[in-house]
N, C-alpha and C. Protein backbone atom coordinates (compact mmCIF):
# COMPACT_ATOMS: atom_id res chain seq x y z
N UNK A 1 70.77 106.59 95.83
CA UNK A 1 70.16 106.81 97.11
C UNK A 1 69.62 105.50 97.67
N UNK A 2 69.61 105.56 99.02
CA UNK A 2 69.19 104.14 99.55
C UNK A 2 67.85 104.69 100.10
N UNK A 3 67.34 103.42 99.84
CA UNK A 3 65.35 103.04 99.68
C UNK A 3 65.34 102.19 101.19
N UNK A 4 64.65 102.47 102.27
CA UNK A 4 64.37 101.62 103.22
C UNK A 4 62.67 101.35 103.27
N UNK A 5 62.19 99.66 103.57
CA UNK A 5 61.20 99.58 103.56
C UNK A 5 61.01 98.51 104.48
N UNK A 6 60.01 98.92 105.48
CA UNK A 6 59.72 98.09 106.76
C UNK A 6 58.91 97.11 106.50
N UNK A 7 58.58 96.26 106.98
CA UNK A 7 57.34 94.88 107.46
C UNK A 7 57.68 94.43 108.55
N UNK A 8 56.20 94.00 108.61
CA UNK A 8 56.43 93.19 109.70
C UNK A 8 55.41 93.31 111.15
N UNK A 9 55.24 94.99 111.28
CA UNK A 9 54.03 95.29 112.02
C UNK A 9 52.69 94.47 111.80
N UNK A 10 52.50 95.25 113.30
CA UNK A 10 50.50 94.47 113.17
C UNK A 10 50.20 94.61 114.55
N UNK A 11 49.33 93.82 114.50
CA UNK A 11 48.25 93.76 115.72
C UNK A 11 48.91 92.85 117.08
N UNK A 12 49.57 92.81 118.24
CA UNK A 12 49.52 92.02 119.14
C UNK A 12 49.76 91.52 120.22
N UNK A 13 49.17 90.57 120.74
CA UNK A 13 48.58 90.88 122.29
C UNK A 13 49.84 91.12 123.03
N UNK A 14 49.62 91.61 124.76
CA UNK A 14 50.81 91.94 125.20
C UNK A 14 51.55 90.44 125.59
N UNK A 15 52.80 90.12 125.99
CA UNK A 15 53.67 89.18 126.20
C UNK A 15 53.93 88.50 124.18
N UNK A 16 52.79 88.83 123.96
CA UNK A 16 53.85 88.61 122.55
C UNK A 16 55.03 89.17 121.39
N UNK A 17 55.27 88.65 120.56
CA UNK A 17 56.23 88.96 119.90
C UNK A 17 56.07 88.87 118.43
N UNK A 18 56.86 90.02 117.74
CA UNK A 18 56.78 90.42 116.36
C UNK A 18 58.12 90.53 115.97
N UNK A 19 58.46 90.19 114.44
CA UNK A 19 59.86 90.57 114.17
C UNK A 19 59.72 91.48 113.28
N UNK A 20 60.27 92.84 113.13
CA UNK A 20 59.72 93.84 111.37
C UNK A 20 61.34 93.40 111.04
N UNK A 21 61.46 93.99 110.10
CA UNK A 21 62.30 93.89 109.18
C UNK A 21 62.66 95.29 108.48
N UNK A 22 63.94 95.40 108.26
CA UNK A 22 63.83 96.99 106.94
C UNK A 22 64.84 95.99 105.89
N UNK A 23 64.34 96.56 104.84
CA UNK A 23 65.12 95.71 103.69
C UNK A 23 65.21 96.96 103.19
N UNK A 24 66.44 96.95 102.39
CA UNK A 24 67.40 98.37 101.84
C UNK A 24 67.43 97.97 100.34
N UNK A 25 67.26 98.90 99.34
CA UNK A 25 67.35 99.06 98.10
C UNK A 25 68.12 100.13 97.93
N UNK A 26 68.64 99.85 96.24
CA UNK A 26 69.35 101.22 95.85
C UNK A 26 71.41 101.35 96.04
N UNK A 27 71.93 100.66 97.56
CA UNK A 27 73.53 100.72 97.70
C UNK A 27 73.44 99.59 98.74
N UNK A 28 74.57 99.04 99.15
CA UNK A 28 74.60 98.32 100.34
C UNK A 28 74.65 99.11 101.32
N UNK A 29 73.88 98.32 102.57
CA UNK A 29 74.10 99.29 104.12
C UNK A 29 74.97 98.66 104.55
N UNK A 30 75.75 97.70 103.96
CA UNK A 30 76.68 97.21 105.06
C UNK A 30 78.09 97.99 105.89
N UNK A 31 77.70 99.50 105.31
CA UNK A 31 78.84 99.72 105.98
C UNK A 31 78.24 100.96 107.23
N UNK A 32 76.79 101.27 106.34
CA UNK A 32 76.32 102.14 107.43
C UNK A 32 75.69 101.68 108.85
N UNK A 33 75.56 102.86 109.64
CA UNK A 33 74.99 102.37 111.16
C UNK A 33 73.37 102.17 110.79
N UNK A 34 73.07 101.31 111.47
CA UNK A 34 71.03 101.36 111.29
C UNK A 34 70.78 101.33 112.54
N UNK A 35 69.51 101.65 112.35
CA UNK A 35 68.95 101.94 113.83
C UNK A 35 67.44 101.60 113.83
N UNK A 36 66.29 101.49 114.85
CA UNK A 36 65.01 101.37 114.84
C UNK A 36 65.02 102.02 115.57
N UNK A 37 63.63 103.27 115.43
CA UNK A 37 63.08 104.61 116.00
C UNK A 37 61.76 103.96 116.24
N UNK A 38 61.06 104.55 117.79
CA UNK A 38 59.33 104.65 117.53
C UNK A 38 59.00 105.72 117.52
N UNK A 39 57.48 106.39 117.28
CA UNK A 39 56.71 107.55 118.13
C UNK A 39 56.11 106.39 118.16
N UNK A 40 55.61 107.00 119.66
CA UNK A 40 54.04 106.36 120.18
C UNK A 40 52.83 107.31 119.96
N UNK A 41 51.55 107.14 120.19
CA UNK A 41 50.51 108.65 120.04
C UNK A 41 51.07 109.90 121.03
N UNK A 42 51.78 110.47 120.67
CA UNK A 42 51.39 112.23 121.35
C UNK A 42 52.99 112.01 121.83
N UNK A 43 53.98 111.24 121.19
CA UNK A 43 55.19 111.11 122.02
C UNK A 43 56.38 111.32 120.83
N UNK A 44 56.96 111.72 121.18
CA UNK A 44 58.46 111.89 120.46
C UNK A 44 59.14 111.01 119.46
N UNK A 45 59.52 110.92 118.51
CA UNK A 45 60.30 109.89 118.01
C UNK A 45 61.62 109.63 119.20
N UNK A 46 61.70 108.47 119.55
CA UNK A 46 62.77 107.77 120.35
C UNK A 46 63.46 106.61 119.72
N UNK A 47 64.84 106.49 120.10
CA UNK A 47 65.39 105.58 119.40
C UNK A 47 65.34 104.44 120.22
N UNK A 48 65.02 103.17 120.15
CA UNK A 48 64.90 101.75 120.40
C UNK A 48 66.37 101.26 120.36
N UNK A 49 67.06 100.76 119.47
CA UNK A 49 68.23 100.34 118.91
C UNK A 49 68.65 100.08 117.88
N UNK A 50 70.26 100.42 118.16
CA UNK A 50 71.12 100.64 117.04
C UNK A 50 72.14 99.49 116.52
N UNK A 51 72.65 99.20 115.58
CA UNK A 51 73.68 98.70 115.00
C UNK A 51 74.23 99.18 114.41
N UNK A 52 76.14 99.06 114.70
CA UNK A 52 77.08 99.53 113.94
C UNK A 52 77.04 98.40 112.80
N UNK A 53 78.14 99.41 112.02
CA UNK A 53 78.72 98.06 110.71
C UNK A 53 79.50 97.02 111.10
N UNK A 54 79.88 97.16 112.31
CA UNK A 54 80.89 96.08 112.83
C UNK A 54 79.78 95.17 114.02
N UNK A 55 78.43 95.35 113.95
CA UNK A 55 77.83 94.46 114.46
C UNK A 55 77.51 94.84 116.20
N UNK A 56 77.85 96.20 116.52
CA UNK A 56 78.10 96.62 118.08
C UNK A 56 76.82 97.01 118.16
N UNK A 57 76.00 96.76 119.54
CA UNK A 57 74.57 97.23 119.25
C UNK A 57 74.32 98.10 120.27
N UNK A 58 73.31 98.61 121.18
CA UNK A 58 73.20 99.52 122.13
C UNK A 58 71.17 99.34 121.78
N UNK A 59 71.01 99.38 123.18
CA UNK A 59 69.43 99.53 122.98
C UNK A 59 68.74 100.29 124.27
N UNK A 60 67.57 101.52 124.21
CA UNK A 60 66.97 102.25 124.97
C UNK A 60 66.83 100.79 126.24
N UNK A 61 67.09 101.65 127.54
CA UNK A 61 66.27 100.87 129.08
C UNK A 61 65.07 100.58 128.72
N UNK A 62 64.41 100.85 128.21
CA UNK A 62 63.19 100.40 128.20
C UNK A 62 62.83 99.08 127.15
N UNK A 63 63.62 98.93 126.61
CA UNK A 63 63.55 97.52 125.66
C UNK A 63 64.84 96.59 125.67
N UNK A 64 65.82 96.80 126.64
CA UNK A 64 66.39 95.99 126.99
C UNK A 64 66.37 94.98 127.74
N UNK A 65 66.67 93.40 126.97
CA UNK A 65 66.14 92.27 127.78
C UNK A 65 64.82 91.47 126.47
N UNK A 66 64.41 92.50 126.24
CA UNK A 66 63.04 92.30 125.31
C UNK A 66 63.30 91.77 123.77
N UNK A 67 63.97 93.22 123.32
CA UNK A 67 64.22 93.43 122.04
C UNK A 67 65.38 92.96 121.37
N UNK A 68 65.95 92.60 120.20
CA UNK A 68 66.91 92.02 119.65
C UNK A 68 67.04 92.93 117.61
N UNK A 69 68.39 93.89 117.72
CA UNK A 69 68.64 94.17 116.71
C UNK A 69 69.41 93.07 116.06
N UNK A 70 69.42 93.24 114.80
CA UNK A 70 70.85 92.25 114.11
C UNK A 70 70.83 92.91 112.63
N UNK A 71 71.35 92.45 111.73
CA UNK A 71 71.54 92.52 110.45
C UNK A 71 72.47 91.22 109.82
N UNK A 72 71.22 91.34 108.35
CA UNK A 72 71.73 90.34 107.69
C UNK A 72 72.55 90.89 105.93
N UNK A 73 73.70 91.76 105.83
CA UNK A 73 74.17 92.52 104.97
C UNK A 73 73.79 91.58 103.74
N UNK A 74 74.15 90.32 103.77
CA UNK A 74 74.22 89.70 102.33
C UNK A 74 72.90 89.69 101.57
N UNK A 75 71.65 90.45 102.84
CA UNK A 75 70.28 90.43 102.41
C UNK A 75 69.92 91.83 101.96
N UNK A 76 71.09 92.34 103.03
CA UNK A 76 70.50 93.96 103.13
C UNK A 76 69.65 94.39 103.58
N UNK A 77 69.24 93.76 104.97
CA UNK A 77 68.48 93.91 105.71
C UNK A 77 68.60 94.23 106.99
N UNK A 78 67.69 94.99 107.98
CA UNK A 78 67.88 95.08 108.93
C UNK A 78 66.59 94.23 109.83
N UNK A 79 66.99 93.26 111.14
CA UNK A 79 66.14 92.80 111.63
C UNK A 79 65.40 93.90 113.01
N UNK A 80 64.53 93.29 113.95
CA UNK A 80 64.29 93.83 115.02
C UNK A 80 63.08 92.63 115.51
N UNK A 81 64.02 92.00 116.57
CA UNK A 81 62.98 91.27 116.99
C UNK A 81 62.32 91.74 118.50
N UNK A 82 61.31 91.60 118.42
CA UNK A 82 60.83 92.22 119.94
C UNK A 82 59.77 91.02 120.16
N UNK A 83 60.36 91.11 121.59
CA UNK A 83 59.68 89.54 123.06
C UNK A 83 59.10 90.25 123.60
N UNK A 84 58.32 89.91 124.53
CA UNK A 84 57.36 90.29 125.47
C UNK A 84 56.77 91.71 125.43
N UNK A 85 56.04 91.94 124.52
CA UNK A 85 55.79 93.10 124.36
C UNK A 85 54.57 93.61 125.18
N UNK A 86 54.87 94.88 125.41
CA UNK A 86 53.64 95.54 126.33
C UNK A 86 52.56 96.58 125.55
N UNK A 87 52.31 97.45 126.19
CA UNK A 87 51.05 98.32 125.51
C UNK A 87 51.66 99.58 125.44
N UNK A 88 52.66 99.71 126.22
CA UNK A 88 53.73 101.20 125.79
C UNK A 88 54.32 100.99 124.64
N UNK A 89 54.77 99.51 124.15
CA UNK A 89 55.77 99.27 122.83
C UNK A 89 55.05 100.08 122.04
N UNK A 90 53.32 100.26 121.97
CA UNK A 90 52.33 100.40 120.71
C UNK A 90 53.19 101.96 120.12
N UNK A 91 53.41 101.75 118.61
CA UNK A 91 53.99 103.37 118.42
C UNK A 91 54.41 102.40 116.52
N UNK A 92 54.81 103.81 115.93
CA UNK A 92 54.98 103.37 114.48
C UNK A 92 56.23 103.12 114.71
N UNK A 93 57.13 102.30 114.06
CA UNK A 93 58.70 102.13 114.44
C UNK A 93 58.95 102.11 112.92
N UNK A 94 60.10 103.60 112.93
CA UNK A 94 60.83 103.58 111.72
C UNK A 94 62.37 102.75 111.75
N UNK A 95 62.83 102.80 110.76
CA UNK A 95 64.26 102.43 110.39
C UNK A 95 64.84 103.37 110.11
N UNK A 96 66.08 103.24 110.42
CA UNK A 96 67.02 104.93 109.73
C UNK A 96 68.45 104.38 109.58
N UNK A 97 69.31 104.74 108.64
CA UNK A 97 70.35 104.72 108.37
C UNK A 97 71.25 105.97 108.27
N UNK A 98 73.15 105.56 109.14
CA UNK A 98 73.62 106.86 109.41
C UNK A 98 75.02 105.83 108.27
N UNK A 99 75.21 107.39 107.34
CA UNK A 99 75.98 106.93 106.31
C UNK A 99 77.23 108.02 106.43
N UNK A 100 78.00 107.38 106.52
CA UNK A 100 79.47 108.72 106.12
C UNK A 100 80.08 108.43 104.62
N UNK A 101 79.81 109.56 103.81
CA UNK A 101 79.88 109.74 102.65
C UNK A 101 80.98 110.22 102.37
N UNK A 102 82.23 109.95 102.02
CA UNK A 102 83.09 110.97 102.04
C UNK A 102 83.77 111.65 102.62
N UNK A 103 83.44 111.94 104.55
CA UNK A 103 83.42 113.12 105.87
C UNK A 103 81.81 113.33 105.64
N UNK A 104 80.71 113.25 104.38
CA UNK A 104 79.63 113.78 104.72
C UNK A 104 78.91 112.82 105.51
N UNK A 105 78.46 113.55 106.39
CA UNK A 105 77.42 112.28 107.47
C UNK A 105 76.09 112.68 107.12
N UNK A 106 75.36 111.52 107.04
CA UNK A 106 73.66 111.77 106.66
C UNK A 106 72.99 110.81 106.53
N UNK A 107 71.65 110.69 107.26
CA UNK A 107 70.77 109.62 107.45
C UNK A 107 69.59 109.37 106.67
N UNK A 108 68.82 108.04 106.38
CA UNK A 108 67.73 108.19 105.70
C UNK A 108 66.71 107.27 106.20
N UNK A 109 65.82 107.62 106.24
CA UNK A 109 64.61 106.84 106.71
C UNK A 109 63.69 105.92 105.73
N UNK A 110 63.04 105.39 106.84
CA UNK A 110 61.71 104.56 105.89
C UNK A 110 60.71 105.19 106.34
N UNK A 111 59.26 104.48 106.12
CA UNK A 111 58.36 105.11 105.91
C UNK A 111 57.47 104.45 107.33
N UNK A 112 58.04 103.83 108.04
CA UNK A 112 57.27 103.11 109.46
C UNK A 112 56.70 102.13 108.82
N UNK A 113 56.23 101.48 110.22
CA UNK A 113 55.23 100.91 110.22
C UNK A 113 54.79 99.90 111.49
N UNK A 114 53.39 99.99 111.79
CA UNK A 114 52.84 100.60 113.19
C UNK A 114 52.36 98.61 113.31
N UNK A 115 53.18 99.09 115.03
CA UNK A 115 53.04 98.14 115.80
C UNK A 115 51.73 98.49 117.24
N UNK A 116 51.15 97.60 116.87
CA UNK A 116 50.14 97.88 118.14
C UNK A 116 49.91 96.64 119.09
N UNK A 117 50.02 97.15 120.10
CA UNK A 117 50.05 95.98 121.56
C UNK A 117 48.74 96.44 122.58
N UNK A 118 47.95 95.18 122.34
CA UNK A 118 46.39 95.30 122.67
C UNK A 118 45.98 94.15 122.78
N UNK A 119 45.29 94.15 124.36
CA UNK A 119 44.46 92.62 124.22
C UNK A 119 42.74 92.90 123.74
């Protein structure tokens, strides 16, 4: 089973910038899709952006321009860099991975971890 574990959150002001990270234990993700999810307080989990295994990305209107997915497989990691951040970004942002097993499709998460944008 694959282990995802975030860093990277914290505290900071708006127009700045944070990079988290998910680092993967357990199989390689290099072949699965990853993605970064937030909730904010009282709001939905929403997806931010995604990466295929072939490196194709897609990211919510609302963090496009801002935000930057990538991956580094030989690390087994997934990046997420986010620029100019505002006070809506504030929300826990998970990692998730979409794996096809066989024909079986199935995703796995990490455990967050909370970004807050506050002067």
């Amino acid at each position: 089973q694959v282990q995802l574990v975030e860093s990277g959150g914290g505290l900071v002001q708006p127009g700045g910038s944070l990079r988290l990270s998910c680092a993967a234990s357990g199989s390689s993700i290099s072949s699965d899709g990853m993605g970064w999810y937030r909730q904010g307080p009282g709001k939905v989990r929403e997806l931010v952006a995604f990466i295929t295994s072939a490196g194709t990305t897609n990211y919510a209107d609302s963090v496009k321009g801002r935000f930057t997915i990538s991956r580094d497989n030989a690390k087994n990691t997934v990046y997420l860099q986010m620029n100019s951040l505002k006070p809506e970004d504030t929300a826990v942002y998970y990692c998730n991975g979409v794996r096809n097993s066989r024909g079986l499709i199935y995703d796995y998460w990490g455990q967050g971890t909370q970004v807050t944008v506050s002067s």
